[in-house]
C-alpha atoms as a PDB file:
ATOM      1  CA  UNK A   1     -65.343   1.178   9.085  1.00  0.00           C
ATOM      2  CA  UNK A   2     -62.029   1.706  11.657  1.00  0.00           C
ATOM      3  CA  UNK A   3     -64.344   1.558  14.332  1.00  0.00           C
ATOM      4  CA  UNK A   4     -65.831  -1.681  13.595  1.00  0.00           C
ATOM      5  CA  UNK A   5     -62.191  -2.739  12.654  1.00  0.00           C
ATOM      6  CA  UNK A   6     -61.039  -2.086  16.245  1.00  0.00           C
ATOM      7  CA  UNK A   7     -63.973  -3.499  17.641  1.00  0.00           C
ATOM      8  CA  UNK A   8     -63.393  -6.624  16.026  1.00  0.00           C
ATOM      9  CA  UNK A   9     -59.552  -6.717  16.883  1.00  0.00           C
ATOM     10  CA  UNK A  10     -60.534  -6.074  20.248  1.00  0.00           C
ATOM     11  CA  UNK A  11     -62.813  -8.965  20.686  1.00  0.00           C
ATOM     12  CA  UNK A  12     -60.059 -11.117  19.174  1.00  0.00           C
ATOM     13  CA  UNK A  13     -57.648 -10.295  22.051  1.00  0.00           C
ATOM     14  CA  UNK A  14     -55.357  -8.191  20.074  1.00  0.00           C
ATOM     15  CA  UNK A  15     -53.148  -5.206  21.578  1.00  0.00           C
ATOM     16  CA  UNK A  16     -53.945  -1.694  20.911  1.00  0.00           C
ATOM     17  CA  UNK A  17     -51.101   0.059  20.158  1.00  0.00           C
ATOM     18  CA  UNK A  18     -51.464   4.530  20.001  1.00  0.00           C
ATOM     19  CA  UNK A  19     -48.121   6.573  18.850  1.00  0.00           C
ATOM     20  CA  UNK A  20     -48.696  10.128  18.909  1.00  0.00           C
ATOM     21  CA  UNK A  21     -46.584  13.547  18.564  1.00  0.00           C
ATOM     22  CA  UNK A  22     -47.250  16.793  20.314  1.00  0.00           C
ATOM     23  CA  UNK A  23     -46.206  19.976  19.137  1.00  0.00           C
ATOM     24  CA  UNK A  24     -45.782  22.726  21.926  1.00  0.00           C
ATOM     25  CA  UNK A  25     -44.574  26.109  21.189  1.00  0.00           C
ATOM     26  CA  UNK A  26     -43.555  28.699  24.029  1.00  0.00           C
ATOM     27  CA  UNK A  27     -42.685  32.371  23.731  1.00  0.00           C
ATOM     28  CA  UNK A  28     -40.656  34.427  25.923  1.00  0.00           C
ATOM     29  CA  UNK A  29     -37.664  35.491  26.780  1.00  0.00           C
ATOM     30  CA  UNK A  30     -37.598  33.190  30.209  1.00  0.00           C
ATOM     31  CA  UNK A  31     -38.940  29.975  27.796  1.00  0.00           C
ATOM     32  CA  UNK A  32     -35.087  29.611  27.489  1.00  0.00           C
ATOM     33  CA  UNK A  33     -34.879  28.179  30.582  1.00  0.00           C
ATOM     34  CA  UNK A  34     -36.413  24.922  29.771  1.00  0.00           C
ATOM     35  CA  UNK A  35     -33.528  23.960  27.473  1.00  0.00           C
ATOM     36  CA  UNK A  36     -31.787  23.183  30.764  1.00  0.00           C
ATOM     37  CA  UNK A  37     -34.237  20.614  31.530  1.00  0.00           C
ATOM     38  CA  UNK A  38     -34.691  18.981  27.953  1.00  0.00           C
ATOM     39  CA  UNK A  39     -30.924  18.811  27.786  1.00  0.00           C
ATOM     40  CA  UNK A  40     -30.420  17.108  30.738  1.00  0.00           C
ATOM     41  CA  UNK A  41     -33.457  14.540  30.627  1.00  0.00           C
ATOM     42  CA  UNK A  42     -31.868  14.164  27.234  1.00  0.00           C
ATOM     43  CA  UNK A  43     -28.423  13.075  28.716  1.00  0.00           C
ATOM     44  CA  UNK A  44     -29.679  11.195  31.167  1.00  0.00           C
ATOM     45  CA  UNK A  45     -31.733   9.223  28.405  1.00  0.00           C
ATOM     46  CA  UNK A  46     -28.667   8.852  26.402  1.00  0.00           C
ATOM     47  CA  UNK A  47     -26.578   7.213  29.417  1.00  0.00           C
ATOM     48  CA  UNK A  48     -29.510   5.335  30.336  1.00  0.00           C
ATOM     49  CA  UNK A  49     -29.221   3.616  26.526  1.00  0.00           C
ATOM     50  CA  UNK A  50     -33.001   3.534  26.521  1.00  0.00           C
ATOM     51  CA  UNK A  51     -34.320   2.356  29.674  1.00  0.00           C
ATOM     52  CA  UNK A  52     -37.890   2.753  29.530  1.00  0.00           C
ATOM     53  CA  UNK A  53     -38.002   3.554  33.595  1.00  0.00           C
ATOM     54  CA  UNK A  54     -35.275   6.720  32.829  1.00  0.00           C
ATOM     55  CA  UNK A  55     -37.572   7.615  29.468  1.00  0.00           C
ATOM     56  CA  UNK A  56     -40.643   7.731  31.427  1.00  0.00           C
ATOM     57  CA  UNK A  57     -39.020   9.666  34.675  1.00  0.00           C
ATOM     58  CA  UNK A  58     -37.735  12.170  31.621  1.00  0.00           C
ATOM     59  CA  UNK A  59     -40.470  12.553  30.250  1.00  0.00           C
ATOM     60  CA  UNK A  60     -42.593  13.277  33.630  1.00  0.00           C
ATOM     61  CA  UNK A  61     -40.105  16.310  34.292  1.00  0.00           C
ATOM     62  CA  UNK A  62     -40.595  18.052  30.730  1.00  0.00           C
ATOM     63  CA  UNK A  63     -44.312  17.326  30.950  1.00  0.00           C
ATOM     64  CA  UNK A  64     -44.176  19.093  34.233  1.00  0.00           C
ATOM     65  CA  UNK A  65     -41.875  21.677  32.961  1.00  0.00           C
ATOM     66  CA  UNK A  66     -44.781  22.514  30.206  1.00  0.00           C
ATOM     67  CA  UNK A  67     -47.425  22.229  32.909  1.00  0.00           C
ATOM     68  CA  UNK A  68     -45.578  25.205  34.945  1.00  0.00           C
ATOM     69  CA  UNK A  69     -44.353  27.403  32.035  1.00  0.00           C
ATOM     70  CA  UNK A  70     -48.305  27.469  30.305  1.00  0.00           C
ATOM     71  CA  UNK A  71     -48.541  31.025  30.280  1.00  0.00           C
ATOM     72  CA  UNK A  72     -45.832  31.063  27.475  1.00  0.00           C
ATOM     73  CA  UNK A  73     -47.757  28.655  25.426  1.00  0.00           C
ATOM     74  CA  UNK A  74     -48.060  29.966  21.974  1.00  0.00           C
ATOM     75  CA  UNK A  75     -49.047  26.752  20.111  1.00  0.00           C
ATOM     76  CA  UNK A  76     -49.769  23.586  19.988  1.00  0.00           C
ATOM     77  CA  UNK A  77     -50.448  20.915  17.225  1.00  0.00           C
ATOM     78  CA  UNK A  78     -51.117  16.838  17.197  1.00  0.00           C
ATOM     79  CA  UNK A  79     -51.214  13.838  15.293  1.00  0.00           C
ATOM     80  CA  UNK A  80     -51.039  10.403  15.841  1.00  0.00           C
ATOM     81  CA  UNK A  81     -52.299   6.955  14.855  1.00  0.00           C
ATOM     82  CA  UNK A  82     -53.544   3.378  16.158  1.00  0.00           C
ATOM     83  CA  UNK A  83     -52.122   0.415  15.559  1.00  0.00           C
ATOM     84  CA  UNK A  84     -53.089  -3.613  16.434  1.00  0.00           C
ATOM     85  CA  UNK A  85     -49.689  -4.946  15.292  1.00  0.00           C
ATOM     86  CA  UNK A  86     -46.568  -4.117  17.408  1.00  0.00           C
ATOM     87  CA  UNK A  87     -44.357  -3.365  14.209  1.00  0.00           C
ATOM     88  CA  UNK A  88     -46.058  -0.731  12.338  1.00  0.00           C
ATOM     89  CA  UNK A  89     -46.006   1.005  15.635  1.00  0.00           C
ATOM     90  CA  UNK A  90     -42.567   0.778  16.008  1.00  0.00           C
ATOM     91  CA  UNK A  91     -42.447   1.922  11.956  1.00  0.00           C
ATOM     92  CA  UNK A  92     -44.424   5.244  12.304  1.00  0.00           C
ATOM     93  CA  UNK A  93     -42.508   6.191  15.720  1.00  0.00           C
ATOM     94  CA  UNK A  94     -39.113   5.625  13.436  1.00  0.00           C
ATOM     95  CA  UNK A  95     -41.245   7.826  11.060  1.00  0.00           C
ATOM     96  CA  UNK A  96     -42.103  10.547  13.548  1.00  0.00           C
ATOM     97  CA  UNK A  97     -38.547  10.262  14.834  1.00  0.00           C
ATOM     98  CA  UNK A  98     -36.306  11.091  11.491  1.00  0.00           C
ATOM     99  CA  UNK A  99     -39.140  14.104  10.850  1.00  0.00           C
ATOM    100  CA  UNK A 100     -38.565  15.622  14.135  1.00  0.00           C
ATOM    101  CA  UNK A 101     -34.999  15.358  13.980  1.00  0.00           C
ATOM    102  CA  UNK A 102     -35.115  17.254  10.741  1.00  0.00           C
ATOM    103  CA  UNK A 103     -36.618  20.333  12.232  1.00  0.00           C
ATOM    104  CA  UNK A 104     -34.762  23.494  12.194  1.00  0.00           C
ATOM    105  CA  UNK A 105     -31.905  22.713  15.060  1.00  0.00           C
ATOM    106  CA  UNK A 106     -33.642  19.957  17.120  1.00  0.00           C
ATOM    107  CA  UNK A 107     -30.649  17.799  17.319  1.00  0.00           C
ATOM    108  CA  UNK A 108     -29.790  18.679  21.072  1.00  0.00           C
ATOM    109  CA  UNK A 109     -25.210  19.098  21.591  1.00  0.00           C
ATOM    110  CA  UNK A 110     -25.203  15.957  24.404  1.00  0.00           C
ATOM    111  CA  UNK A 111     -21.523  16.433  24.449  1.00  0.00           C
ATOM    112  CA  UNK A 112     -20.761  19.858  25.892  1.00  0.00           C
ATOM    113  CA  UNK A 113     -18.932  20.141  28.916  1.00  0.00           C
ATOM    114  CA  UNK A 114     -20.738  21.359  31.792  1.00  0.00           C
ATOM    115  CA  UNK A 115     -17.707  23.581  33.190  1.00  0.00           C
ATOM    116  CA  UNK A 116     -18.358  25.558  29.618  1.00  0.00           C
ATOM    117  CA  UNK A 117     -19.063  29.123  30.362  1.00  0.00           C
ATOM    118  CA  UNK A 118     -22.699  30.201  30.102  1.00  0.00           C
ATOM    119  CA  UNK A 119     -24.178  32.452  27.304  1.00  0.00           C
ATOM    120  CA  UNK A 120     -27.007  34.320  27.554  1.00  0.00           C
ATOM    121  CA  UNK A 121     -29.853  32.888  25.219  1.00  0.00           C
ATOM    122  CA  UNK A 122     -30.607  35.012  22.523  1.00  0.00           C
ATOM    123  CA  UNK A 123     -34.151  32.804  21.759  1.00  0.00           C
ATOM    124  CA  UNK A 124     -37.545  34.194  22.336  1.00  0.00           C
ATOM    125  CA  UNK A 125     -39.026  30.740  20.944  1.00  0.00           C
ATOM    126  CA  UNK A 126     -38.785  27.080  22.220  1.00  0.00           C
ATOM    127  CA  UNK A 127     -41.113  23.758  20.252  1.00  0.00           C
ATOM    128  CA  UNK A 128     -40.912  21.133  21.854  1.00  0.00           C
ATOM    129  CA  UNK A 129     -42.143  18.087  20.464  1.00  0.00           C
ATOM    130  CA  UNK A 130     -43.039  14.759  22.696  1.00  0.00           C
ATOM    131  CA  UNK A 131     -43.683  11.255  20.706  1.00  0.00           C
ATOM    132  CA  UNK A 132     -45.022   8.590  22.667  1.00  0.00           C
ATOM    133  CA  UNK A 133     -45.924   4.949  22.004  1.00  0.00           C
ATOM    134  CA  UNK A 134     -48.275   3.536  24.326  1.00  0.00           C
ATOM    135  CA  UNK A 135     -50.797   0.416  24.691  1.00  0.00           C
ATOM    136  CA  UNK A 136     -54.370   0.993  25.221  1.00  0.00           C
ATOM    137  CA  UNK A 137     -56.750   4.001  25.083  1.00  0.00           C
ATOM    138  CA  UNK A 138     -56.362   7.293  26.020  1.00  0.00           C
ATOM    139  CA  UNK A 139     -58.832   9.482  24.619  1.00  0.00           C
ATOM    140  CA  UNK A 140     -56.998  12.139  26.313  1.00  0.00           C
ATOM    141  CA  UNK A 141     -54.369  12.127  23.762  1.00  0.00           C
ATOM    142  CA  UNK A 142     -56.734  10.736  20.612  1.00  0.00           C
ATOM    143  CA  UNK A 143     -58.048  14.069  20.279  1.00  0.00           C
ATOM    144  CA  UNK A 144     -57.471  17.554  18.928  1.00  0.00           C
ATOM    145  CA  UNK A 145     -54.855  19.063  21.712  1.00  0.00           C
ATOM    146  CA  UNK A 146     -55.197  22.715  19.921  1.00  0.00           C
ATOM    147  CA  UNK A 147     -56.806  24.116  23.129  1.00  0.00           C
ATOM    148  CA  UNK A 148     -55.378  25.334  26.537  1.00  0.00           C
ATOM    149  CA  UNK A 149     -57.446  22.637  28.175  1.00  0.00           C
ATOM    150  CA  UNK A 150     -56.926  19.749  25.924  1.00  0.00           C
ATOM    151  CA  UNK A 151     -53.447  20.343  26.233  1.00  0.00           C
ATOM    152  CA  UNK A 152     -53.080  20.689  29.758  1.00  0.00           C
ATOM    153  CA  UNK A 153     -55.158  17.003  30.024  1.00  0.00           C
ATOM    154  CA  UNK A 154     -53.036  15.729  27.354  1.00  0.00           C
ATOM    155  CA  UNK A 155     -49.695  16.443  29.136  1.00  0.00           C
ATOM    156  CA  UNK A 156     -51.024  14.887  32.505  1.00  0.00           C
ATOM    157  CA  UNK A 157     -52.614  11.683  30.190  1.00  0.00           C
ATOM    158  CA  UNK A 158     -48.741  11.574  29.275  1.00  0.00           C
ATOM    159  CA  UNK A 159     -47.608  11.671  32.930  1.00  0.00           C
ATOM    160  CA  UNK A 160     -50.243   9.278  33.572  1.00  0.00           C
ATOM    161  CA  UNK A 161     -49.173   6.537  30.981  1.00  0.00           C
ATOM    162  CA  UNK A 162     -45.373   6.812  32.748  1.00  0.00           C
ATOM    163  CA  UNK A 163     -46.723   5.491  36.143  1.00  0.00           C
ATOM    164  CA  UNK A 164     -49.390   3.316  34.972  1.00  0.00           C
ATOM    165  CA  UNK A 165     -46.107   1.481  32.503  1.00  0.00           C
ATOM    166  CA  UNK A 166     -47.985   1.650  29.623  1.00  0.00           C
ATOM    167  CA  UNK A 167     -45.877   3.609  27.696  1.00  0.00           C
ATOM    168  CA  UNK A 168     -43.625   1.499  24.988  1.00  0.00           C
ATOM    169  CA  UNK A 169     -41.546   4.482  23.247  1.00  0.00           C
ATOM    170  CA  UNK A 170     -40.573   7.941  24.223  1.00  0.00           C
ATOM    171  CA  UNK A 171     -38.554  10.974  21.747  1.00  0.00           C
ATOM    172  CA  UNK A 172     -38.169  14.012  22.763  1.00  0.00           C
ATOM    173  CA  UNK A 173     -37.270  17.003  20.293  1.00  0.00           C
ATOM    174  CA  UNK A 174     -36.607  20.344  21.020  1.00  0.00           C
ATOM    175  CA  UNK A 175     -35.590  23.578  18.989  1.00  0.00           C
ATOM    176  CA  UNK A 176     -33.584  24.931  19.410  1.00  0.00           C
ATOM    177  CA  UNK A 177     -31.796  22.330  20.727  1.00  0.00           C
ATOM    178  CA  UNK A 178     -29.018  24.552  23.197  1.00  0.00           C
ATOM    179  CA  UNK A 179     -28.715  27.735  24.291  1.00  0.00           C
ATOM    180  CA  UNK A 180     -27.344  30.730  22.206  1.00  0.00           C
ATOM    181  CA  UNK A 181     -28.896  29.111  19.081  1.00  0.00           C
ATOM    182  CA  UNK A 182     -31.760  31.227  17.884  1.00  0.00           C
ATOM    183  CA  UNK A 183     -35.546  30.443  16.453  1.00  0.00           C
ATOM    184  CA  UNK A 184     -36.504  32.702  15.089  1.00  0.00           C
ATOM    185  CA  UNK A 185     -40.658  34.103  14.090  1.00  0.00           C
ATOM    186  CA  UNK A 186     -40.053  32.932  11.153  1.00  0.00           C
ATOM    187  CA  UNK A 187     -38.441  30.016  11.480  1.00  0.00           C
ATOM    188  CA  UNK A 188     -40.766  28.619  13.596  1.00  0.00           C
ATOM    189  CA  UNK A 189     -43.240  29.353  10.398  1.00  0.00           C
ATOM    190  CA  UNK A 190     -41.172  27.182   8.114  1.00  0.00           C
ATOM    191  CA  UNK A 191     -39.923  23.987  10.578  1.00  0.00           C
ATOM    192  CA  UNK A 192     -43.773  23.597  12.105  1.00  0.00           C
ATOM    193  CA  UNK A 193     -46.499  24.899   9.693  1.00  0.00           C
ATOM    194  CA  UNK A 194     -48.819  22.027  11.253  1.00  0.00           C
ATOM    195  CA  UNK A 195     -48.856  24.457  15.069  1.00  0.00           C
ATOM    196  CA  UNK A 196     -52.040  26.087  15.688  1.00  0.00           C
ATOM    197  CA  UNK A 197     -52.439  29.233  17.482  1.00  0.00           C
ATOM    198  CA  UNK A 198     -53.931  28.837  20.945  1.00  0.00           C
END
């Protein structure tokens, strides 16, 4: 019946809207070193106030990031949804956005000073979790991303949807959100019981 539904609003002209959140978690004690680049896309996004360009660029270095640090991938989970009118879209991505932000610690500090000393992270685990809005069809990203490979095509879709300017809303979460904060085994457990081992 949803299939004949979108068939139909696709005949009638109307836009396809996809939002979508990935789930990636990474083990290791040298995972830590990605908080440096989720923190700083993350200021740049914030001084940006939400230019789409800066969003996209941002989230084509943490894709990247992911890309080069997949022998540390632990995890991964998915979920998303289609949409033919522009405002539920924008609904479920405010959706996806205040459950993300109520993970264990995801709230990155975008106010630290960057002449603070540096302490040694203590964290063995990093999620990271990537919403995206897009318009369209990407069938790399409207599928289970549980696998090595189906992740690895799902981070490059994301990449893809950046330079092709499809992409209508990015959020980016991360726990923990700065170094010296911990995540611990079972934390991770408890904040993201929906990650599947890969």
């Amino acid at each position: 019946m949803n299939a004949w539904r979108d068939r139909l609003n696709q005949f009638s002209g109307k836009t396809r809207f996809v939002v979508c959140r990935l789930f990636v978690h990474l083990a290791g004690e040298e995972v830590a070193a990605l908080l440096g680049v989720l923190n700083s896309t993350g200021r740049d996004a914030v001084d940006s106030e939400g230019d789409m360009n800066v969003l996209g660029e941002g989230l084509v270095e943490i894709c990247q990031s992911l890309l080069q640090y997949d022998t540390y991938w632990q995890a991964a989970a998915n979920e998303g949804d289609v949409f033919w009118e522009e405002g539920d879209a924008g609904d479920f991505v405010t959706e996806l956005f205040t459950d993300s932000a109520q993970r264990y610690r995801s709230a990155p500090a975008l106010d630290t000073p960057d002449n603070e000393p540096l302490t040694l992270p203590t964290t063995r685990h990093l999620v990271v979790m990537l919403t995206i809005a897009y318009e369209g069809e990407v069938p790399e990203l409207e599928t289970d991303l549980a696998s090595m490979g189906a992740l690895k095509a799902g981070l490059k879709a994301m990449i893809n949807l950046h330079y092709q300017e499809k992409l209508r809303a990015v959020q980016v979460h991360f726990s923990p959100a700065q170094l010296g904060d911990e995540l611990t085994d079972d934390q991770v457990l408890v904040a993201f019981p929906e990650l599947i081992p890969l």
